[in-house]
Protein backbone atom coordinates (compact mmCIF):
# COMPACT_ATOMS: atom_id res chain seq x y z
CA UNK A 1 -6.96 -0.12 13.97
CA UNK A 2 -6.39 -0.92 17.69
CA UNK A 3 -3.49 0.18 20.14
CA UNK A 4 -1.81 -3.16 19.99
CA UNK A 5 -2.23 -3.09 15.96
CA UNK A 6 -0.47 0.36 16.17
CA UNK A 7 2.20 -0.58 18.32
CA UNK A 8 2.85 -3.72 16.09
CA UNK A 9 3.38 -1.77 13.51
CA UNK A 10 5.32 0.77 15.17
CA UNK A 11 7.64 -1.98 15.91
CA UNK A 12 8.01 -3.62 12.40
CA UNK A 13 8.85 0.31 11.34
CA UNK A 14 11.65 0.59 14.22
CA UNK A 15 13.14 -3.14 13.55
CA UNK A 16 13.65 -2.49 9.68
CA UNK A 17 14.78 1.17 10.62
CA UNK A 18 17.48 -0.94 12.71
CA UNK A 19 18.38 -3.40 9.63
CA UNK A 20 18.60 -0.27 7.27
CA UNK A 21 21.27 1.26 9.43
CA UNK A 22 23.31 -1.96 9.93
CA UNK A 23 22.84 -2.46 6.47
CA UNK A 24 24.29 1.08 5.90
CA UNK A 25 27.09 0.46 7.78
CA UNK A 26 27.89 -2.73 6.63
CA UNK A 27 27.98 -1.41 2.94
CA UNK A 28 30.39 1.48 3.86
CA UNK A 29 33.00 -0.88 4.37
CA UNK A 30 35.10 -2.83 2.64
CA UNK A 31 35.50 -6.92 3.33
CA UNK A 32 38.81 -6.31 5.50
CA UNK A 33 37.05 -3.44 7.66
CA UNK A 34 38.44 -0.53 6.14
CA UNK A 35 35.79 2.28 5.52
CA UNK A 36 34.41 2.90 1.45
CA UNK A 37 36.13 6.56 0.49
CA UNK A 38 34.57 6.89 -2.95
CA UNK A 39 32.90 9.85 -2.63
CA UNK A 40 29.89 8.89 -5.60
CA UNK A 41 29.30 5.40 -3.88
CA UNK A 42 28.94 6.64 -0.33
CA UNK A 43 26.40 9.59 -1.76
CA UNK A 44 24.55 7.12 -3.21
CA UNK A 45 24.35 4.80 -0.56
CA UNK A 46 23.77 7.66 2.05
CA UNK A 47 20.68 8.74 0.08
CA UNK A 48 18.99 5.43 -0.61
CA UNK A 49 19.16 5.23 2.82
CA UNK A 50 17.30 8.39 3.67
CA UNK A 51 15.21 7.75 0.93
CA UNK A 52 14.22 4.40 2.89
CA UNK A 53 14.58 5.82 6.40
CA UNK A 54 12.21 7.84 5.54
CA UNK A 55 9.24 6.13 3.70
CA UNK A 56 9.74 3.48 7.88
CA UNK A 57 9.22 7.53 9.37
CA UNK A 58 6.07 7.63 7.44
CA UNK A 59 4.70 4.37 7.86
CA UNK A 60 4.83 5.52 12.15
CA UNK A 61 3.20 8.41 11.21
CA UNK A 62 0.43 7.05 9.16
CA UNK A 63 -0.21 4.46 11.72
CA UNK A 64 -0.62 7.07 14.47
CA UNK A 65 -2.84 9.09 11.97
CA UNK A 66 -4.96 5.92 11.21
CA UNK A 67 -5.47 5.05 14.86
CA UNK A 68 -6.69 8.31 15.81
CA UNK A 69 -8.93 9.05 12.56
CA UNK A 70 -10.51 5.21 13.65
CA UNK A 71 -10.73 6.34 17.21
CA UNK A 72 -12.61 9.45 16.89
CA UNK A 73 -14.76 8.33 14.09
């Protein structure tokens, strides 16, 4: 793996951490702009966004650990 390789995927991790939140957001309102208040639907959408949050967190940190195990070995 090489720096630009890591940064490239750094930035694919970032962008779809970007269209997960507006996603998010988007989803916690209604079509005329008034914010979801159903307490079950905004858990669950809350979560499945962590849940995918987090698995773009990973994917940074694997490509850091990759490029340094490559590096050094």
């Amino acid at each position: 793996m090489t720096r630009q390789r890591t940064s490239e995927l750094y930035a694919f991790s970032t962008l779809e951490i970007h269209r997960l939140t507006t996603e998010l957001y988007e989803a916690l309102h209604n079509e005329d702009g008034t914010p979801k208040d159903d307490w079950e639907s905004v858990l669950d959408m809350t979560k499945q966004f962590r849940k995918k949050v987090g698995l773009e967190v990973d994917a940074i940190k694997w490509s850091c650990q990759e490029y340094n195990e490559l590096r050094k070995g």
